[in-house]
N, C-alpha and C. Protein backbone atom coordinates (compact mmCIF):
# COMPACT_ATOMS: atom_id res chain seq x y z
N UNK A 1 0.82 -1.19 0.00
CA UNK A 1 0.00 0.00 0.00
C UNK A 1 0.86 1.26 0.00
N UNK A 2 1.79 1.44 0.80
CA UNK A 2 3.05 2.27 0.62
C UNK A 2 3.40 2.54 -0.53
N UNK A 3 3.81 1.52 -1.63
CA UNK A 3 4.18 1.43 -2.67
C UNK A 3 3.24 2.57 -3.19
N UNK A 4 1.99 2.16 -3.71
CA UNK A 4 0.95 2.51 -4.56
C UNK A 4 0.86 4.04 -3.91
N UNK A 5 1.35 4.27 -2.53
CA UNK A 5 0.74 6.17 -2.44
C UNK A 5 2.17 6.90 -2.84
N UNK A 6 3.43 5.99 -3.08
CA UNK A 6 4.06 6.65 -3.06
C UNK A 6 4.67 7.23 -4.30
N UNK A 7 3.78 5.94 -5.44
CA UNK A 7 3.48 6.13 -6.81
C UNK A 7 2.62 7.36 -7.40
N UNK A 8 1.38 7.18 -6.60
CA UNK A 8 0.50 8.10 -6.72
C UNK A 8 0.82 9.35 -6.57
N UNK A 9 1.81 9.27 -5.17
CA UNK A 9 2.32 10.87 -4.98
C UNK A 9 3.32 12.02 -6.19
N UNK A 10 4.20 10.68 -6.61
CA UNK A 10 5.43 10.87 -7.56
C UNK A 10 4.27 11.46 -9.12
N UNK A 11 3.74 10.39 -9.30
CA UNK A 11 2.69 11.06 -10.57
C UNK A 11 2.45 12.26 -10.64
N UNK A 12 0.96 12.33 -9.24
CA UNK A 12 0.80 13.79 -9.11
C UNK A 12 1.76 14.68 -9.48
N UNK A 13 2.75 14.87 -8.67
CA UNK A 13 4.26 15.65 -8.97
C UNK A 13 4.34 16.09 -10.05
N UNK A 14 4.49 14.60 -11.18
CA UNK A 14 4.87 15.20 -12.55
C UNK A 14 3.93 15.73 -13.06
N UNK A 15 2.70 15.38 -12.99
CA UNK A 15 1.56 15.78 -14.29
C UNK A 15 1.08 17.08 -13.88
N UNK A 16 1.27 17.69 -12.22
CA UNK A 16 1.42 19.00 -12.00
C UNK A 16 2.41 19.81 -12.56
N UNK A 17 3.63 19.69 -12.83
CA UNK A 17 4.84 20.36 -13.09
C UNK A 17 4.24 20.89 -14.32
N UNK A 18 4.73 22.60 -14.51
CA UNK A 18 4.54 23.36 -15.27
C UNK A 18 5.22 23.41 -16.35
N UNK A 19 6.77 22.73 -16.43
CA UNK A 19 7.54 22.87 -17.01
C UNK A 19 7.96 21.42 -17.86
N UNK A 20 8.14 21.43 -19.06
CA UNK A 20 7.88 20.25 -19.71
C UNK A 20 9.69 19.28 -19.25
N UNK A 21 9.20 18.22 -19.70
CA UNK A 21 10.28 17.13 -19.12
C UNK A 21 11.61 17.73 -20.69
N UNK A 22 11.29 17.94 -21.08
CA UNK A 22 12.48 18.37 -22.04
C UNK A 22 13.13 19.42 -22.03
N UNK A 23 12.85 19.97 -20.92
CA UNK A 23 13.76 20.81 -20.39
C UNK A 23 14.84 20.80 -19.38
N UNK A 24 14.72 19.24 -18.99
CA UNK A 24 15.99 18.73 -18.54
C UNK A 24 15.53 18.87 -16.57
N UNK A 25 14.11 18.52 -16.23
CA UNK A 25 14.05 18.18 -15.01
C UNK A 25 14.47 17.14 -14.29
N UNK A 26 15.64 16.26 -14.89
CA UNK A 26 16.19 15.25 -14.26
C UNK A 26 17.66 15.21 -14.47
N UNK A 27 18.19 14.85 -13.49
CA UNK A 27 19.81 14.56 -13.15
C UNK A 27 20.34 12.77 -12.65
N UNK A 28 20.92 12.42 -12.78
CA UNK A 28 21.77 11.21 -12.43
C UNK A 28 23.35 11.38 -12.25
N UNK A 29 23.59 10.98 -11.59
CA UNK A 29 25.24 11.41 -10.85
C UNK A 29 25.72 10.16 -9.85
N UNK A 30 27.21 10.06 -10.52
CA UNK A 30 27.88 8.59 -10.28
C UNK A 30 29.10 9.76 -9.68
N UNK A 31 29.65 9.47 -8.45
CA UNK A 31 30.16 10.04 -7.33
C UNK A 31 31.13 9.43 -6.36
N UNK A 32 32.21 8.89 -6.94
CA UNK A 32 33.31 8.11 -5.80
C UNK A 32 33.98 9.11 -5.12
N UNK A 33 34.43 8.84 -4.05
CA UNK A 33 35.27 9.99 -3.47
C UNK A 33 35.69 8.94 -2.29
N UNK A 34 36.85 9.43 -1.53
CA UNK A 34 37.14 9.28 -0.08
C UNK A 34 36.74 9.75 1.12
N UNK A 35 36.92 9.06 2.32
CA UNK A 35 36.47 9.94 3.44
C UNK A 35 37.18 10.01 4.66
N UNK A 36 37.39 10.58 5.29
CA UNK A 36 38.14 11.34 6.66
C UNK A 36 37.27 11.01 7.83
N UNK A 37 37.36 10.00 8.92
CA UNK A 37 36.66 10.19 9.89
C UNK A 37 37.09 11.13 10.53
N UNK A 38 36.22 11.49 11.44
CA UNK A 38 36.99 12.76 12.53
C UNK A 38 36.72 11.75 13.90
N UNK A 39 36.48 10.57 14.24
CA UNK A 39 36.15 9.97 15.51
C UNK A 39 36.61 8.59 15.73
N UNK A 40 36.91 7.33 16.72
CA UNK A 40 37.37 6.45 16.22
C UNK A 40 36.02 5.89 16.77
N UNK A 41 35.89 4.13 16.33
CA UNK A 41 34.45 3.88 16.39
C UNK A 41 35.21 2.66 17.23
N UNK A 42 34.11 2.56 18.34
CA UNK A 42 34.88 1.41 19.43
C UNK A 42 36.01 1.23 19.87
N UNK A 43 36.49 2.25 20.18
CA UNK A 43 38.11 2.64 20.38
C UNK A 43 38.48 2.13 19.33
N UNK A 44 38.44 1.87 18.38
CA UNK A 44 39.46 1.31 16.97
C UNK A 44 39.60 2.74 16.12
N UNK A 45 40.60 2.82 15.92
CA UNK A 45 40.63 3.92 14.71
C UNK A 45 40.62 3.74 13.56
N UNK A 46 39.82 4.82 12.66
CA UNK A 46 39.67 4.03 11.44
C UNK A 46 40.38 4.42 10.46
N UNK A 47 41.15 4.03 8.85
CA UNK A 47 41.69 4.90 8.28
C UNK A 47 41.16 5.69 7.32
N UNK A 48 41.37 6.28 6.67
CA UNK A 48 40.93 7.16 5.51
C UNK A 48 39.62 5.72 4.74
N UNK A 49 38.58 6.35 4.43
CA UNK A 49 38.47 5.28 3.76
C UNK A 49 37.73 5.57 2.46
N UNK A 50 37.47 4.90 1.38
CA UNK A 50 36.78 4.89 0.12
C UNK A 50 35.15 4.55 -0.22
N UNK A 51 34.82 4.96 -1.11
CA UNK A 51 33.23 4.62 -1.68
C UNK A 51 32.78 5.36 -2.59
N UNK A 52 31.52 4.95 -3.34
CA UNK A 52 30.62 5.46 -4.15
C UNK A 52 29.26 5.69 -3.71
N UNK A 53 28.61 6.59 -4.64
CA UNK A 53 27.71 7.07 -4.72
C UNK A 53 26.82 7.37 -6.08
N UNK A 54 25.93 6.38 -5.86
CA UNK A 54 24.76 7.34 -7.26
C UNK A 54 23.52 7.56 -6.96
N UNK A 55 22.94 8.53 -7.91
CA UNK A 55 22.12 9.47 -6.99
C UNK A 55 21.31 9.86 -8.40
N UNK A 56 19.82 9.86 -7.93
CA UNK A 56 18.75 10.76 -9.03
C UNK A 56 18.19 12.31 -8.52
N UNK A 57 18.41 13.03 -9.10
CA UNK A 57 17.20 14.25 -8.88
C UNK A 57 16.41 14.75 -9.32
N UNK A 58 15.35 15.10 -9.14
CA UNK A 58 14.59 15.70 -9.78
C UNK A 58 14.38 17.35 -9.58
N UNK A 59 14.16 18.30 -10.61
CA UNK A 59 14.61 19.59 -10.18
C UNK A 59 12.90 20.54 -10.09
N UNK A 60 12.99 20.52 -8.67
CA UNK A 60 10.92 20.89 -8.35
C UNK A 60 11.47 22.73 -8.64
N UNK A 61 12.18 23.29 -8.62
CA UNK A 61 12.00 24.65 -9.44
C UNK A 61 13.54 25.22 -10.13
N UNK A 62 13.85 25.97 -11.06
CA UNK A 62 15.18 25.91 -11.32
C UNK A 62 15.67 25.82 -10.53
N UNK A 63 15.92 26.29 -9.00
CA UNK A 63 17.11 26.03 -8.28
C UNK A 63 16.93 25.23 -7.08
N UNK A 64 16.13 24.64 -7.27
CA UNK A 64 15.79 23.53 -5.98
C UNK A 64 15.54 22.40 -6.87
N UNK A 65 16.08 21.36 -6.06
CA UNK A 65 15.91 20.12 -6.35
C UNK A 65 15.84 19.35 -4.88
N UNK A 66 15.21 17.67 -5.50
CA UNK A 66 15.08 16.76 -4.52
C UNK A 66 15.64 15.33 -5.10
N UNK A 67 16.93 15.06 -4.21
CA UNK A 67 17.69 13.65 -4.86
C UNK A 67 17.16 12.50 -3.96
N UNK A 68 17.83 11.12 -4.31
CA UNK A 68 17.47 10.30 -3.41
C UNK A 68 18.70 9.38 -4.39
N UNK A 69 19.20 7.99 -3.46
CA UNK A 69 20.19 7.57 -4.06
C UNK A 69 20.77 6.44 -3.28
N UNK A 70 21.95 5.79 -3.86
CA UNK A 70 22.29 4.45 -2.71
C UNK A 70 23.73 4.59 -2.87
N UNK A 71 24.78 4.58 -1.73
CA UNK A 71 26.34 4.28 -1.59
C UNK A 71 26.59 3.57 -0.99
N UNK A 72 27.84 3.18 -0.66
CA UNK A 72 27.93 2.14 -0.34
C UNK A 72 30.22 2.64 0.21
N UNK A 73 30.39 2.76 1.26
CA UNK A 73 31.60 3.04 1.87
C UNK A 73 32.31 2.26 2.89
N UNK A 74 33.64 2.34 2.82
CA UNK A 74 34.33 1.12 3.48
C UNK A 74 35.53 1.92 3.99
N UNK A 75 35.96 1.10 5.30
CA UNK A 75 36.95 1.74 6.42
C UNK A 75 37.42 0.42 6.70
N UNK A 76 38.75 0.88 6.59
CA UNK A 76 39.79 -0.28 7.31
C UNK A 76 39.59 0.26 8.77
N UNK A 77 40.38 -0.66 9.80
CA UNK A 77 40.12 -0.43 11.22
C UNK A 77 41.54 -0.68 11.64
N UNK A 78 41.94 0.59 11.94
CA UNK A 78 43.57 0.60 12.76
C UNK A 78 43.85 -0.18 13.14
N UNK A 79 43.09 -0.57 14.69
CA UNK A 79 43.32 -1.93 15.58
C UNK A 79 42.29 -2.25 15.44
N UNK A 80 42.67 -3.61 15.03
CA UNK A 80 41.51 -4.57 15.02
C UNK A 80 40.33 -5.01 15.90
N UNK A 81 39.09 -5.09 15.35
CA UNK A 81 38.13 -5.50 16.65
C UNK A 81 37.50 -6.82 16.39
N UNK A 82 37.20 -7.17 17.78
CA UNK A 82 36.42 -8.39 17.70
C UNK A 82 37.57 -9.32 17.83
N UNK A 83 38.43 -8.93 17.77
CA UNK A 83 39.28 -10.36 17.92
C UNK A 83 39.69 -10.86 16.53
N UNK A 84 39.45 -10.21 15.86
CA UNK A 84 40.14 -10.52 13.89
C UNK A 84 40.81 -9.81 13.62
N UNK A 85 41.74 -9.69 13.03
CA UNK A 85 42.57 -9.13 12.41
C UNK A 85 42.62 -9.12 11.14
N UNK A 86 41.42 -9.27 10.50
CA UNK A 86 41.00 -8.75 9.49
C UNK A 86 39.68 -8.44 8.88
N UNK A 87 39.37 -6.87 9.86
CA UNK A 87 37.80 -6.97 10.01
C UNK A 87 37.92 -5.57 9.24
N UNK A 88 36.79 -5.30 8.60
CA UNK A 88 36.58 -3.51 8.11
C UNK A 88 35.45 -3.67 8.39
N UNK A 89 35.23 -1.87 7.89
CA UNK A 89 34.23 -1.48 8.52
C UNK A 89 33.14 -1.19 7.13
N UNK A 90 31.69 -1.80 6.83
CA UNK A 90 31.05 -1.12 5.95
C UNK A 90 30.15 -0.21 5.81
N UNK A 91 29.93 0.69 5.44
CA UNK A 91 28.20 1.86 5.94
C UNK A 91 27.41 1.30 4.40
N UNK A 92 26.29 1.26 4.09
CA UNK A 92 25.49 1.00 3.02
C UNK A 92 24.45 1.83 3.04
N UNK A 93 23.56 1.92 2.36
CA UNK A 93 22.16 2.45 2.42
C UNK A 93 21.57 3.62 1.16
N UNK A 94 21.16 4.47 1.65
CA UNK A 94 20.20 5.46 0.93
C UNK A 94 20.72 6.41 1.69
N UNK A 95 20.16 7.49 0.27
CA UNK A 95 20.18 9.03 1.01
C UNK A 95 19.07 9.36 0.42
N UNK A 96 19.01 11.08 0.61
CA UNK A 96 17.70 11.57 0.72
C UNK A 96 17.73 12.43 0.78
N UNK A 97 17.11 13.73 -0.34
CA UNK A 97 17.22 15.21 0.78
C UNK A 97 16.94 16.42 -0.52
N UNK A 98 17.56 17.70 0.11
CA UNK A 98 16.87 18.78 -1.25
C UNK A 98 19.21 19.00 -1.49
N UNK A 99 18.72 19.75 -3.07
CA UNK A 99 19.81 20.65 -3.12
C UNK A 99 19.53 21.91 -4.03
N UNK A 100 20.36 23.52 -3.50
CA UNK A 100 19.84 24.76 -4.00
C UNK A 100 21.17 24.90 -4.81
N UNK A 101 20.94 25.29 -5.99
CA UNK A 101 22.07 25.19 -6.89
C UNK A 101 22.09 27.35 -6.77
N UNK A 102 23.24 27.79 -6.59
CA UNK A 102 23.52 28.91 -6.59
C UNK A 102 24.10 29.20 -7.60
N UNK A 103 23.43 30.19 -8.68
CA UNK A 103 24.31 30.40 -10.20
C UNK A 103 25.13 31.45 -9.68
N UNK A 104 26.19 31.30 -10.59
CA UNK A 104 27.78 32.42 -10.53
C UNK A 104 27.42 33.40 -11.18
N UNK A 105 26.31 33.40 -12.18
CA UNK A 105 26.46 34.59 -13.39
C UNK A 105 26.23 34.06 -14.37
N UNK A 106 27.96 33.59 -14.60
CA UNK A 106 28.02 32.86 -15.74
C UNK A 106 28.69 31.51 -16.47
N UNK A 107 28.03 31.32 -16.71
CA UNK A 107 28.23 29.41 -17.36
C UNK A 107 29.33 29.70 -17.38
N UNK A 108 30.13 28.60 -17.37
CA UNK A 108 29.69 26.84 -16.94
C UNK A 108 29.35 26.87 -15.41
N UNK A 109 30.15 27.49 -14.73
CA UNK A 109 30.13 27.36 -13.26
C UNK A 109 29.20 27.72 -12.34
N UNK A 110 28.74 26.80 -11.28
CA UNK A 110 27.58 27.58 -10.45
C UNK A 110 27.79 26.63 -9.24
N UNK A 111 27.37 26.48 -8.33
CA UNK A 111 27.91 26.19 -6.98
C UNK A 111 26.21 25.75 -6.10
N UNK A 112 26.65 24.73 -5.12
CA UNK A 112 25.64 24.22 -4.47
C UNK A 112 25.82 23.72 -2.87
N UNK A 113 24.17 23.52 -2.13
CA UNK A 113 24.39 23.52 -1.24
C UNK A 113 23.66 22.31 -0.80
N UNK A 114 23.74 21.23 0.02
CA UNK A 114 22.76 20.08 -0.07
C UNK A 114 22.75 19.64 1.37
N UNK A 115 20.94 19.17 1.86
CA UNK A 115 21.17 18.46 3.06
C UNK A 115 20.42 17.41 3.00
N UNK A 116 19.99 16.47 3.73
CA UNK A 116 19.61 15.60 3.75
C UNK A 116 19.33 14.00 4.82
N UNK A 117 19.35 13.18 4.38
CA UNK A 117 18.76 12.16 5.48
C UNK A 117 19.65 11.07 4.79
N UNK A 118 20.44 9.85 5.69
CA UNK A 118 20.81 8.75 5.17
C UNK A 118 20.38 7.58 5.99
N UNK A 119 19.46 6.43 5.34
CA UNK A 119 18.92 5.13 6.09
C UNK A 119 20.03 3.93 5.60
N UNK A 120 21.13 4.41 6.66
CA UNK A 120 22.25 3.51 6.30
C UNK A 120 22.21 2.30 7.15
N UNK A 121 23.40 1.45 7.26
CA UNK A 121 23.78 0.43 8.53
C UNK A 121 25.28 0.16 8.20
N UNK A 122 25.30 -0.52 9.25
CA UNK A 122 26.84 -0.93 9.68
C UNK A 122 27.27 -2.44 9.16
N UNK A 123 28.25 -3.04 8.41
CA UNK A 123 28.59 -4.16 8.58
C UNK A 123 30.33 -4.13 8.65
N UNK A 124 30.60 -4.65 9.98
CA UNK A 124 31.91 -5.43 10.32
C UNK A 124 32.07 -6.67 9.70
N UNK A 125 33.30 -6.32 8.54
CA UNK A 125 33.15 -7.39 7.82
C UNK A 125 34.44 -8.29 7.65
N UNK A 126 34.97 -9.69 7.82
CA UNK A 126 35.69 -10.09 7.62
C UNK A 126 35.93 -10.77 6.20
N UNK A 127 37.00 -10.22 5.33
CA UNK A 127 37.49 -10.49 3.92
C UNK A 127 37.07 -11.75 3.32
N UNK A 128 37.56 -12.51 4.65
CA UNK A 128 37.89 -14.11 4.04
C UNK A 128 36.21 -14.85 4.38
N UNK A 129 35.67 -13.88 5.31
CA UNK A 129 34.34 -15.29 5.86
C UNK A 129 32.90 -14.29 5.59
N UNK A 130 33.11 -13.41 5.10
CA UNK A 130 32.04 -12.10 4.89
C UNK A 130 31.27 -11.58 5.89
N UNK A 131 30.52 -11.29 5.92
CA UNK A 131 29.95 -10.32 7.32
C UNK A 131 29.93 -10.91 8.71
N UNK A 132 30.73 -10.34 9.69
CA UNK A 132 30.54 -10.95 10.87
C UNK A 132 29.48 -10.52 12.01
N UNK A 133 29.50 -8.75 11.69
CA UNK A 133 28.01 -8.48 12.41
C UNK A 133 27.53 -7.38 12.02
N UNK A 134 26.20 -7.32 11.99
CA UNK A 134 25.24 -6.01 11.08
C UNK A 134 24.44 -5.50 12.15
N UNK A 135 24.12 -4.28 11.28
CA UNK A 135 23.39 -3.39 12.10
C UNK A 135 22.20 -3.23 11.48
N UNK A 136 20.84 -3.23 11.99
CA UNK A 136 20.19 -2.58 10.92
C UNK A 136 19.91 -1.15 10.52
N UNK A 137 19.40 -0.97 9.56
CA UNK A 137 19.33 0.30 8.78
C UNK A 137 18.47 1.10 9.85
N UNK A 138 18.67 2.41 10.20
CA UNK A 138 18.35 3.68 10.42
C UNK A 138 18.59 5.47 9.86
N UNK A 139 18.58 5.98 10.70
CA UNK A 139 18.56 7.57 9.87
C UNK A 139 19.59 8.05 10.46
N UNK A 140 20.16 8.98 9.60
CA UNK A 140 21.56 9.63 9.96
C UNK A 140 21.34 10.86 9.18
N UNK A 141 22.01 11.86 8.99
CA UNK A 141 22.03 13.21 8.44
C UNK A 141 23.49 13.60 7.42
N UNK A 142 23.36 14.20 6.70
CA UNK A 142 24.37 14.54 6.14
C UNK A 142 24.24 16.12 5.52
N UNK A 143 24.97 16.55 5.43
CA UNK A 143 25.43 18.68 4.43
C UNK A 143 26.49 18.79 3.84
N UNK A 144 26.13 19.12 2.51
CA UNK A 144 27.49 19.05 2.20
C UNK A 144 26.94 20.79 0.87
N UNK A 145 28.10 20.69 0.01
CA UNK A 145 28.28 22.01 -0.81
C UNK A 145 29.37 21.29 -2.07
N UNK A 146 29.37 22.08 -3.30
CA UNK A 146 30.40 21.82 -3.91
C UNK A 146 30.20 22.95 -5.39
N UNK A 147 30.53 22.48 -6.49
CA UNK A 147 31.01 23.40 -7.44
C UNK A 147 30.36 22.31 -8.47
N UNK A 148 29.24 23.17 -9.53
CA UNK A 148 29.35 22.51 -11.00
C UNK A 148 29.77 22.86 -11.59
N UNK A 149 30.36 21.69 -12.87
CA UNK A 149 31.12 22.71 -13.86
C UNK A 149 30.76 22.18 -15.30
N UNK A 150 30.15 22.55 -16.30
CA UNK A 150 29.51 21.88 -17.46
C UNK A 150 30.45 21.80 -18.51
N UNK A 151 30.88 20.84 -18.53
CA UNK A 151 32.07 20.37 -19.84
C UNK A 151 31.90 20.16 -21.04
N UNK A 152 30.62 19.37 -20.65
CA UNK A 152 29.22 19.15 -22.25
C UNK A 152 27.98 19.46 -21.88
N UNK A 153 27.63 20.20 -23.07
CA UNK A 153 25.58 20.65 -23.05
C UNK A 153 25.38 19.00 -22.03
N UNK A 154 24.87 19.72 -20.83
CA UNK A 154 24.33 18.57 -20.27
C UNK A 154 25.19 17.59 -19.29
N UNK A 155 26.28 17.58 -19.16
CA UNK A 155 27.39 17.20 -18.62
C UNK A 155 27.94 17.74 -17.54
N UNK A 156 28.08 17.75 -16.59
CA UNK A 156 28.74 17.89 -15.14
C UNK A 156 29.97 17.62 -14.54
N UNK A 157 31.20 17.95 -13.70
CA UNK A 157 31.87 17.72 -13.22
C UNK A 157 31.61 18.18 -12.22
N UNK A 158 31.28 17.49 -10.74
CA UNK A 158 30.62 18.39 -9.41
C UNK A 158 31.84 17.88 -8.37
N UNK A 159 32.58 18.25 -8.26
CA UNK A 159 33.67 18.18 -6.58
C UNK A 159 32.95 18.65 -5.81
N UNK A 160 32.50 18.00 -4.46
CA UNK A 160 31.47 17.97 -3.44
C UNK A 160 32.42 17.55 -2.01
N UNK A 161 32.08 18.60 -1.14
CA UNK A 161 32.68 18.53 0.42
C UNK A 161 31.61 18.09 1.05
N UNK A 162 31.47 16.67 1.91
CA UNK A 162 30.24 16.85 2.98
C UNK A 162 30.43 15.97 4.04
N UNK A 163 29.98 16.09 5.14
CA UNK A 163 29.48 15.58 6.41
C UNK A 163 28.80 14.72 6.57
N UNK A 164 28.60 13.10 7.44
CA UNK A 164 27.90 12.70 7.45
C UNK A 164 27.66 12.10 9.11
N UNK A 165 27.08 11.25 9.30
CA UNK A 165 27.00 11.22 10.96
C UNK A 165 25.72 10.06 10.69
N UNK A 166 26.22 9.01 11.39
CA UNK A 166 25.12 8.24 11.34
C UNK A 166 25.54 6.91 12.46
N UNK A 167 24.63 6.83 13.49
CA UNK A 167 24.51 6.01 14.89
C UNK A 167 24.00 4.84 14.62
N UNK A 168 24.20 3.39 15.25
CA UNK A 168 23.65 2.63 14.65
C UNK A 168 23.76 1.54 16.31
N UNK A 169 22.97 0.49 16.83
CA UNK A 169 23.17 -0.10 17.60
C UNK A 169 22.89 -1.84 17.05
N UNK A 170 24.08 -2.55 17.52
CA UNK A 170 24.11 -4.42 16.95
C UNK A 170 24.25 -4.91 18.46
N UNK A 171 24.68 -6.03 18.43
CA UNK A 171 25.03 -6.89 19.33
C UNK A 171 26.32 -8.11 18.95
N UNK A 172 27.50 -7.75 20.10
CA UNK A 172 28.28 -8.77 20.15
C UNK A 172 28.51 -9.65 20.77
N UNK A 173 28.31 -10.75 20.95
CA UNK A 173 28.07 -11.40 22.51
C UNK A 173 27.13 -11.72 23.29
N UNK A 174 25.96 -11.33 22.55
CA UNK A 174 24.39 -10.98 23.49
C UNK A 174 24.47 -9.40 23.88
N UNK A 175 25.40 -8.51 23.66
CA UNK A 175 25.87 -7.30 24.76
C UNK A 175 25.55 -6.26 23.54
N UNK A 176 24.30 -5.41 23.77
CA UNK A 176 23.70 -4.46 22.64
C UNK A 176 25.01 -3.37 22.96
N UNK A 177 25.22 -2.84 21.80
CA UNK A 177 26.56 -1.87 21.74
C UNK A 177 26.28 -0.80 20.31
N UNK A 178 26.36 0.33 21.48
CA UNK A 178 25.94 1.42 20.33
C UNK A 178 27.17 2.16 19.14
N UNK A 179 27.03 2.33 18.22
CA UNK A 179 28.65 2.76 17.52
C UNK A 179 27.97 4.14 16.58
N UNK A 180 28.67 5.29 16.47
CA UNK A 180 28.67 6.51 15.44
C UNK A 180 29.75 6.62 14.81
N UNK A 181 29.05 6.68 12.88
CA UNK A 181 30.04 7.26 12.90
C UNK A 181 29.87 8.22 12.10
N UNK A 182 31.31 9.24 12.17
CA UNK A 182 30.78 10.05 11.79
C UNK A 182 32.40 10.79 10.78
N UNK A 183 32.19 10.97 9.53
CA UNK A 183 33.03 11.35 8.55
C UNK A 183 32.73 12.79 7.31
N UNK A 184 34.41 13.00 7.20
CA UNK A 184 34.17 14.44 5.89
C UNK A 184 34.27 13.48 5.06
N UNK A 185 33.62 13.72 3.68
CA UNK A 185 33.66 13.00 2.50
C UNK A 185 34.65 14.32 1.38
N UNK A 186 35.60 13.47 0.42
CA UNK A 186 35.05 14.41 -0.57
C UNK A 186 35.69 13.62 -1.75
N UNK A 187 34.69 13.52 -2.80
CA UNK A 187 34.26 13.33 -4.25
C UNK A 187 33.51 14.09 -5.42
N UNK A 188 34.42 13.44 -6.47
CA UNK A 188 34.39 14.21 -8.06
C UNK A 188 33.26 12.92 -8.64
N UNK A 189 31.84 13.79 -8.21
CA UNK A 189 30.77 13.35 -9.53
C UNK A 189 30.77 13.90 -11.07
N UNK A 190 30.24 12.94 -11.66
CA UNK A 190 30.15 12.90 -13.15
C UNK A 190 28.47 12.25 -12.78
N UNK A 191 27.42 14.03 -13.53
CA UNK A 191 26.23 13.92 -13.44
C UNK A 191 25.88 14.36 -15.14
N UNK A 192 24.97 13.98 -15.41
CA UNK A 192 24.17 14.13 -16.94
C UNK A 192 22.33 14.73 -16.60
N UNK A 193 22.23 15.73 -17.12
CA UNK A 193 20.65 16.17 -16.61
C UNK A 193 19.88 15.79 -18.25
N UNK A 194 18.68 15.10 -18.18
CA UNK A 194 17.85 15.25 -19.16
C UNK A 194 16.56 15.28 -18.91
């Protein structure tokens, strides 16, 4: 039933919009970058770590839009936990949220600001035997900003700075144990609007 209102809702949306679909009310953007924790998670510290990101938007007036999207990021773990010594760390999930695109003037360049919601989780994962313990999915927050730059009619290069923060509680042992975490990202998307 979810499904069907949330269909219904998305419709409405379009067949209200004033502005015809060929004017390029949609975006898609493929987004790897690295990330910087600023915290260590279970006394383990974590290192720099890697991931992707892709992401749809839809643009509800020229300078507002609303994305939604799935990544997927990974952290080695300084000192090892759990007793393996070869455990990382995974975040997965969805995001969610608006972004206000601020024009410069003049093309190509214009600059943005984005916030949003992520229904991520946690998996501690060992290489050789695959997931040793999960978290399930909840809500976390993220803000970030960056720079477009149009290379081709329609074409994007977006370098993006952002924040993310997301709490999650599993169990090791029978023993419920709460973990945050919380990291700067930053990645060079390659987005296409049509």
């Amino acid at each position: 039933m979810r499904h069907v209102a949330i269909t219904l809702c998305f419709t409405m949306l379009l067949l209200g919009s004033n502005t015809a679909l060929s004017q390029n009310k949609w975006s898609a953007e493929f987004r790897p970058g690295i990330n910087f924790p600023t915290q260590e998670i279970n006394d383990s510290e974590l290192n720099t770590g890697f991931g992707f990101e892709v992401k749809v938007s839809y643009h509800l007036m020229p300078h507002l839009s609303a994305y939604g999207g799935w990544g997927w990021n990974q952290f080695k773990l300084e000192e090892r936990s759990f007793g393996d010594p070869k455990i990382d760390l995974e975040e997965t999930g969805y995001t969610f949220g608006f972004e206000l695109t601020i024009p410069r003037g003049t093309a190509p360049i214009s600059f943005f600001v984005n916030a949003g919601g992520v229904y991520n989780h946690f998996e501690f994962e060992n290489n050789q035997d695959g997931t040793v313990i999960d978290s399930d999915h909840g809500l976390g927050w993220q803000v970030g900003g960056g720079m477009a730059y149009e290379f081709i009619e329609n074409w994007f290069l977006r370098p993006e700075l952002r924040y993310r923060s997301l709490s999650r509680d599993y169990t090791v042992a029978n023993t419920p144990v709460e973990s945050s975490l919380r990291y700067v990202g930053f990645g060079i998307g390659v987005a296409a609007t049509f």
